[in-house]
PDB file of N, CA and C in Angstrom:
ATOM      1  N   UNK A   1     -29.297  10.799  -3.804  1.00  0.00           N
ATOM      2  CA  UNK A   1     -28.743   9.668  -4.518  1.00  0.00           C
ATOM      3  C   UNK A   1     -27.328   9.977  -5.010  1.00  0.00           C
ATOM      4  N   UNK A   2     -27.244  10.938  -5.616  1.00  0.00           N
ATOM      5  CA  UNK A   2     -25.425  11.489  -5.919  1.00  0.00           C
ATOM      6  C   UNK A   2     -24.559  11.788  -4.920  1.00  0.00           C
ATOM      7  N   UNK A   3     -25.408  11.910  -3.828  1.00  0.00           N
ATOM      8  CA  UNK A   3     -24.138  12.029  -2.599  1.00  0.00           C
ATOM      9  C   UNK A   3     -24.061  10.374  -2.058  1.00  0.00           C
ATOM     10  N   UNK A   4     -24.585   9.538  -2.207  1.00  0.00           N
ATOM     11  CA  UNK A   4     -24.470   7.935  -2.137  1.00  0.00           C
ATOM     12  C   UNK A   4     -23.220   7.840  -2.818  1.00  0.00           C
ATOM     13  N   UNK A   5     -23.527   8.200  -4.555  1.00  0.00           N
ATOM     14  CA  UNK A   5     -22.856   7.501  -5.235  1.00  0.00           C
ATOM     15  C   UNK A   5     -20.894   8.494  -4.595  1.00  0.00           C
ATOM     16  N   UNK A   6     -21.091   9.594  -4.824  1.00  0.00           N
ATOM     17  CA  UNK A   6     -20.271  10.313  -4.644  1.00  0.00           C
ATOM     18  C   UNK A   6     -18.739   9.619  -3.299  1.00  0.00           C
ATOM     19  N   UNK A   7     -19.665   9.628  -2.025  1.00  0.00           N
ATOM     20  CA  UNK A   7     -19.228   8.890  -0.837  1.00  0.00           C
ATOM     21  C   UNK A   7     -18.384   7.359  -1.170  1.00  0.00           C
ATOM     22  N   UNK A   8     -19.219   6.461  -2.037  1.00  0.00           N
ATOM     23  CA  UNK A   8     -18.401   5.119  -2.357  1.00  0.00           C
ATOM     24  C   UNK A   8     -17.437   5.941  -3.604  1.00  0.00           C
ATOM     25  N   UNK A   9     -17.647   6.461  -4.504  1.00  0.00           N
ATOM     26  CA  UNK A   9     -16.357   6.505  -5.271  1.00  0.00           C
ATOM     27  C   UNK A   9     -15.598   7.433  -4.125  1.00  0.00           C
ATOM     28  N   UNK A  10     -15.283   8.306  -3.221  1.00  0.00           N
ATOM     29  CA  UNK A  10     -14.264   8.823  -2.713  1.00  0.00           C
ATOM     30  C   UNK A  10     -13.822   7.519  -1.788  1.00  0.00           C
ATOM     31  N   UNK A  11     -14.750   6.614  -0.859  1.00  0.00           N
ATOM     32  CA  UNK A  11     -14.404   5.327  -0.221  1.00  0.00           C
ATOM     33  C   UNK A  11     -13.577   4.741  -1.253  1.00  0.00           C
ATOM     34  N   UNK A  12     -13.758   4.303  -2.498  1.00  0.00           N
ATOM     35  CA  UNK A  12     -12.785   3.460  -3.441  1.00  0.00           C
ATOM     36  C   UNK A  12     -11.740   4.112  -3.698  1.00  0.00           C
ATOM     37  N   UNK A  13     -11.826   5.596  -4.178  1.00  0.00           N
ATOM     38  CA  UNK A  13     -10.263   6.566  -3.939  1.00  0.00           C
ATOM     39  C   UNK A  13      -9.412   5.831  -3.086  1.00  0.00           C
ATOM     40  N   UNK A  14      -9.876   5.908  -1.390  1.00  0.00           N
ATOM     41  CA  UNK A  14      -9.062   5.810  -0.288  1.00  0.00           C
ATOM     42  C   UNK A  14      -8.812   4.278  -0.275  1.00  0.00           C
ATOM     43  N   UNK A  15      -9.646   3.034  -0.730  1.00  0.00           N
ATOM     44  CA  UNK A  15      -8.948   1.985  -0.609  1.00  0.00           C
ATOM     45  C   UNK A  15      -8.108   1.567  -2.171  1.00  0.00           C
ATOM     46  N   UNK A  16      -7.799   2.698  -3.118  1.00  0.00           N
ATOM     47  CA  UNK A  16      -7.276   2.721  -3.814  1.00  0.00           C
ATOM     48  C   UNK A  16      -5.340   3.116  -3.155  1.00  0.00           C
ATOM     49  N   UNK A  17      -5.634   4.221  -2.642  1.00  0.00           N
ATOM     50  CA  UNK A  17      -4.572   4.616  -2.004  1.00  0.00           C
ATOM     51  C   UNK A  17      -3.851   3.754  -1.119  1.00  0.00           C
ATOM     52  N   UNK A  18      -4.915   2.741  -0.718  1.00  0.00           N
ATOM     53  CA  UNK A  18      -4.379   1.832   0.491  1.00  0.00           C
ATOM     54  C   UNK A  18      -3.946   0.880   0.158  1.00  0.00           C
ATOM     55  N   UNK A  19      -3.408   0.279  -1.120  1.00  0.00           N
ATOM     56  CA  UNK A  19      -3.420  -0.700  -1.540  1.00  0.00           C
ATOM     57  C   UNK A  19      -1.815  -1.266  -0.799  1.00  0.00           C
ATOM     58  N   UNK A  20      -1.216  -0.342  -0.924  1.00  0.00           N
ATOM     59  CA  UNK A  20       0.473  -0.497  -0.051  1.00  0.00           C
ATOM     60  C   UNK A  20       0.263  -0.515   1.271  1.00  0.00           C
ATOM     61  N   UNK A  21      -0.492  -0.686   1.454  1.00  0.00           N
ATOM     62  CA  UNK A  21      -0.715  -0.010   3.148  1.00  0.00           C
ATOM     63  C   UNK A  21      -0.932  -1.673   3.869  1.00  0.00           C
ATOM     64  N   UNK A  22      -0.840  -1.691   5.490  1.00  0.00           N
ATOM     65  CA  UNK A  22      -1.070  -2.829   6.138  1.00  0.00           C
ATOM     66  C   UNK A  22      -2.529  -3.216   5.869  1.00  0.00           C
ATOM     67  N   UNK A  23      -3.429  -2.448   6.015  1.00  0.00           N
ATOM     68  CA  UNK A  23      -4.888  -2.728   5.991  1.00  0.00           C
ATOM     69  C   UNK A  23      -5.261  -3.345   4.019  1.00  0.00           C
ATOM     70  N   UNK A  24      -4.459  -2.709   3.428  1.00  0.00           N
ATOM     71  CA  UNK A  24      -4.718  -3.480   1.923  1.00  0.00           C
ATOM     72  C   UNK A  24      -6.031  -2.299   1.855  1.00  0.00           C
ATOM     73  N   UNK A  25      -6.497  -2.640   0.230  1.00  0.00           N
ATOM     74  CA  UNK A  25      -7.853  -1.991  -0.629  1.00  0.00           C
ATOM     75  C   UNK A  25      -8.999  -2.195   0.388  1.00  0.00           C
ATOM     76  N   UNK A  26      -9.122  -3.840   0.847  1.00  0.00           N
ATOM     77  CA  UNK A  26     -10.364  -3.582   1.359  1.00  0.00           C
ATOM     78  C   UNK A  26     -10.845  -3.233   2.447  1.00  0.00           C
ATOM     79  N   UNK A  27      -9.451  -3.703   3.361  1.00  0.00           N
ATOM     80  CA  UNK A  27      -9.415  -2.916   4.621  1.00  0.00           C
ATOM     81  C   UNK A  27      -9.649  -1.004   4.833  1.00  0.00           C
ATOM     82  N   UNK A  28      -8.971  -0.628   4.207  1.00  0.00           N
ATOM     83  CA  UNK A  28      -9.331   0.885   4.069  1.00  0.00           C
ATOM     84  C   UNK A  28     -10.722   1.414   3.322  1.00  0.00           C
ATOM     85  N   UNK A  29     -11.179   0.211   2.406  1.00  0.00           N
ATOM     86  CA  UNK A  29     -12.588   1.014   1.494  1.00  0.00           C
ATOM     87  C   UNK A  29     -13.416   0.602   1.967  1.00  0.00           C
ATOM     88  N   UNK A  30     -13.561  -0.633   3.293  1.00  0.00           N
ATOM     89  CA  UNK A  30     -14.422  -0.371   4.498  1.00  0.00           C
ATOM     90  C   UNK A  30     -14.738   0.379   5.628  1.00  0.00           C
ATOM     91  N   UNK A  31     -13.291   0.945   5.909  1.00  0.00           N
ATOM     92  CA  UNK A  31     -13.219   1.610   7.179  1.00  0.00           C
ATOM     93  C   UNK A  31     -13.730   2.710   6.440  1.00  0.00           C
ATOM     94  N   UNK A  32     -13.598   3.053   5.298  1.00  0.00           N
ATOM     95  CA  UNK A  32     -14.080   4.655   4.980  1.00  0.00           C
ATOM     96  C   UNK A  32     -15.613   4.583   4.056  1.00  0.00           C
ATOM     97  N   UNK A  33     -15.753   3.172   4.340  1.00  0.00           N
ATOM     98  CA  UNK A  33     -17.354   3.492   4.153  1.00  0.00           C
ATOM     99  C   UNK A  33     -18.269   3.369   5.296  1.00  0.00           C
ATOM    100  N   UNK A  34     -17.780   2.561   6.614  1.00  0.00           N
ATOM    101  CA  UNK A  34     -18.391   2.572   7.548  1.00  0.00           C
ATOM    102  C   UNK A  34     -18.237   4.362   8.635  1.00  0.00           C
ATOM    103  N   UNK A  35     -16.648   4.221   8.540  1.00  0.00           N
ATOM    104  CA  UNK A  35     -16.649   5.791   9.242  1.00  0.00           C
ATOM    105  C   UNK A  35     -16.905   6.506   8.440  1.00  0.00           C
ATOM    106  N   UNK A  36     -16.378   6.957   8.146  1.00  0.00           N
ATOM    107  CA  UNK A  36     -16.261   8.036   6.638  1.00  0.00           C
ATOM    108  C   UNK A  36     -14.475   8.330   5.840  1.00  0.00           C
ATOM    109  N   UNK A  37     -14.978   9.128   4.300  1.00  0.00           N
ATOM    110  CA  UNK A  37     -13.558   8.996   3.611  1.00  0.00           C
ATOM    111  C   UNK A  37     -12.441   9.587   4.429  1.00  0.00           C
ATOM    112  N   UNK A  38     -13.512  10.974   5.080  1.00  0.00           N
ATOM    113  CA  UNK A  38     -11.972  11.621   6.152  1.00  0.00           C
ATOM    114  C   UNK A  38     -10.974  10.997   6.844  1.00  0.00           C
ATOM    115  N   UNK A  39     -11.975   9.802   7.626  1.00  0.00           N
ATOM    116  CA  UNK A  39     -11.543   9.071   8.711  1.00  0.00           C
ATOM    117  C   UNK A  39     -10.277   8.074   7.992  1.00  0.00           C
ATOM    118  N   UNK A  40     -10.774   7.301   6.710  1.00  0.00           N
ATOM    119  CA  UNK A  40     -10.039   6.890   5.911  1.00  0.00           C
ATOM    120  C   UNK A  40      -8.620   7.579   5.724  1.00  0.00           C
ATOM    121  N   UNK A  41      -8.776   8.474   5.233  1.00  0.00           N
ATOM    122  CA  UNK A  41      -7.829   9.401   4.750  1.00  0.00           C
ATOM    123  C   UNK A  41      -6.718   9.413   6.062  1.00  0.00           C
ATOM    124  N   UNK A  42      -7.212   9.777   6.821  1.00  0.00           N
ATOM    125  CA  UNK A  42      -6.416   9.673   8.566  1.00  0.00           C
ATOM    126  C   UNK A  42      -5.660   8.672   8.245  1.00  0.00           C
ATOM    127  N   UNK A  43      -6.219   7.569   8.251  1.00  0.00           N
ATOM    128  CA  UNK A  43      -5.849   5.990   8.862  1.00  0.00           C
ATOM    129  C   UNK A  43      -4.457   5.520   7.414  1.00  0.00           C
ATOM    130  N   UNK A  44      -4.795   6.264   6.540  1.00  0.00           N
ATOM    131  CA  UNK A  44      -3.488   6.172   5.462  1.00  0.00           C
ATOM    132  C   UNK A  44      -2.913   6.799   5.808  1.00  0.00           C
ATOM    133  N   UNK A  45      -2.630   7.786   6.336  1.00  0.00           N
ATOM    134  CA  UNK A  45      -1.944   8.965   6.546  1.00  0.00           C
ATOM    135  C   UNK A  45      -0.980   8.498   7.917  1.00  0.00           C
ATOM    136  N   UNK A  46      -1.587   7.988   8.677  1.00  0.00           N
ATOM    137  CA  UNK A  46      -1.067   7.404   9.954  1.00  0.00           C
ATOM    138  C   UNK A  46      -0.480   5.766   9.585  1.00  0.00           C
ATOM    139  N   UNK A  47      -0.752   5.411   8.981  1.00  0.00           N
ATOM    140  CA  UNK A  47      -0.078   3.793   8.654  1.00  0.00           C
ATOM    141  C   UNK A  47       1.123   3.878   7.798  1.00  0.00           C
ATOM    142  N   UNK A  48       2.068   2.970   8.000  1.00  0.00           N
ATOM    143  CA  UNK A  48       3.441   2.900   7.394  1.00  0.00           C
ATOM    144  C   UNK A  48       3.146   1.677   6.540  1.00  0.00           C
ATOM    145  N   UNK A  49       4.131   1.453   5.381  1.00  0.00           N
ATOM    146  CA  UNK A  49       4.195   0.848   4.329  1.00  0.00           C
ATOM    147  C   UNK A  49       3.685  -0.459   4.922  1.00  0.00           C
ATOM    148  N   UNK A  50       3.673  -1.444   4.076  1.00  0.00           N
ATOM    149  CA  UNK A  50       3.337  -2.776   4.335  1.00  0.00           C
ATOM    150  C   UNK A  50       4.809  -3.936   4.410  1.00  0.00           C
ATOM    151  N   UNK A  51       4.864  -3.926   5.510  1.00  0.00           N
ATOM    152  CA  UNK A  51       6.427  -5.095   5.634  1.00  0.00           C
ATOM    153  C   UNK A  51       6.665  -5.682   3.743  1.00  0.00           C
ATOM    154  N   UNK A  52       7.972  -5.653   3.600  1.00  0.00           N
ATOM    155  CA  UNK A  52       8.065  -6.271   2.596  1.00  0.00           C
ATOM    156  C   UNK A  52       8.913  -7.676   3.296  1.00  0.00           C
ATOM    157  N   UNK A  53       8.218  -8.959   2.367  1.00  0.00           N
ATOM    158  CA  UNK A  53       8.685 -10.504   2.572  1.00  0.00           C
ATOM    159  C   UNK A  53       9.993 -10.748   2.094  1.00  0.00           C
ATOM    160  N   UNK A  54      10.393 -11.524   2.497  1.00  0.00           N
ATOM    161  CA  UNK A  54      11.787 -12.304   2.487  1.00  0.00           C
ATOM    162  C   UNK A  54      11.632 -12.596   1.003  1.00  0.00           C
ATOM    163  N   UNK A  55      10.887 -13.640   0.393  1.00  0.00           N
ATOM    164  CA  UNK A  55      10.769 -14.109  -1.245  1.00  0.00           C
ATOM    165  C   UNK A  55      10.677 -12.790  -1.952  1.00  0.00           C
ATOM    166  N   UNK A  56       9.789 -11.655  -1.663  1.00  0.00           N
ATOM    167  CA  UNK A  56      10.012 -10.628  -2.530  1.00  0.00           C
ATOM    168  C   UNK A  56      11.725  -9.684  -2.370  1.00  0.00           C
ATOM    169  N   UNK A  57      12.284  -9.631  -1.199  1.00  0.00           N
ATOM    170  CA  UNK A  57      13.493  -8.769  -0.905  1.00  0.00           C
ATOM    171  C   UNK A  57      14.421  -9.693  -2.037  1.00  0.00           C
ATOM    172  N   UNK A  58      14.288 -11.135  -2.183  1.00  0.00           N
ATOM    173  CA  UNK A  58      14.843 -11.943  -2.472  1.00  0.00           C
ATOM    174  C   UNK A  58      14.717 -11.468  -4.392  1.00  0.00           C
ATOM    175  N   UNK A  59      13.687 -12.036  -4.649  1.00  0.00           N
ATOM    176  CA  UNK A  59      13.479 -11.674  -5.823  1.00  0.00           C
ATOM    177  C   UNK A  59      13.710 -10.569  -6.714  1.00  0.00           C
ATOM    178  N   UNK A  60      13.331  -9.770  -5.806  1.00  0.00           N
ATOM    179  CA  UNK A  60      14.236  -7.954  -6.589  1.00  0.00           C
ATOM    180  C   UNK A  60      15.962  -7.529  -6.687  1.00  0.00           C
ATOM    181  N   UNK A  61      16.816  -8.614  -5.428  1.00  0.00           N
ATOM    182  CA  UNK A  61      17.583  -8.319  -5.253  1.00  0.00           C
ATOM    183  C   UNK A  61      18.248  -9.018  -6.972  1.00  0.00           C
ATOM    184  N   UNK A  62      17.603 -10.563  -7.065  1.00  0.00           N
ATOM    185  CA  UNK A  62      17.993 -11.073  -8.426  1.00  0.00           C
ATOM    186  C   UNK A  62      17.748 -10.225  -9.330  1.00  0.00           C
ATOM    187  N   UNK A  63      16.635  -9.629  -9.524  1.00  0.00           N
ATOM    188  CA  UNK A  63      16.408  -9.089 -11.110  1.00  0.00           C
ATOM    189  C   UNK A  63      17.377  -7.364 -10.760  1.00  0.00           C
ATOM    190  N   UNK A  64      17.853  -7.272 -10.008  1.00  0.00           N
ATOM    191  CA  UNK A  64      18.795  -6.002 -10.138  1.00  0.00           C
ATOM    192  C   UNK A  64      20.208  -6.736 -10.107  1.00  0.00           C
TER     193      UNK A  64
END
């Protein structure tokens, strides 16, 4: 039962980490509960930031 619980909190770690990422929180805290956290861990490790939008480039450029 503690290695259950153990496995989803390291899965929520990794879609914690993923939150910048293309796949987002839930995309990654599925893939690393269906594969596993390692596999997770990979798939952040290998993915680049998440495109930033035109309204946000826009918006930061105002408040600086």
């Amino acid at each position: 039962m503690i290695f259950v619980l153990i496995y989803i909190l390291f899965s929520f770690l990794i879609g914690v980490l993923g939150i910048r990422k293309p796949l987002g929180f839930f995309g990654y805290f599925i893939s690393s509960l269906i594969l596993t956290p390692v596999v997770g861990l990979l798939l952040i490790a290998a993915s680049g930031e998440r495109p930033v939008r035109r309204s946000e480039r826009e918006s930061r450029h105002i408040a600086d």
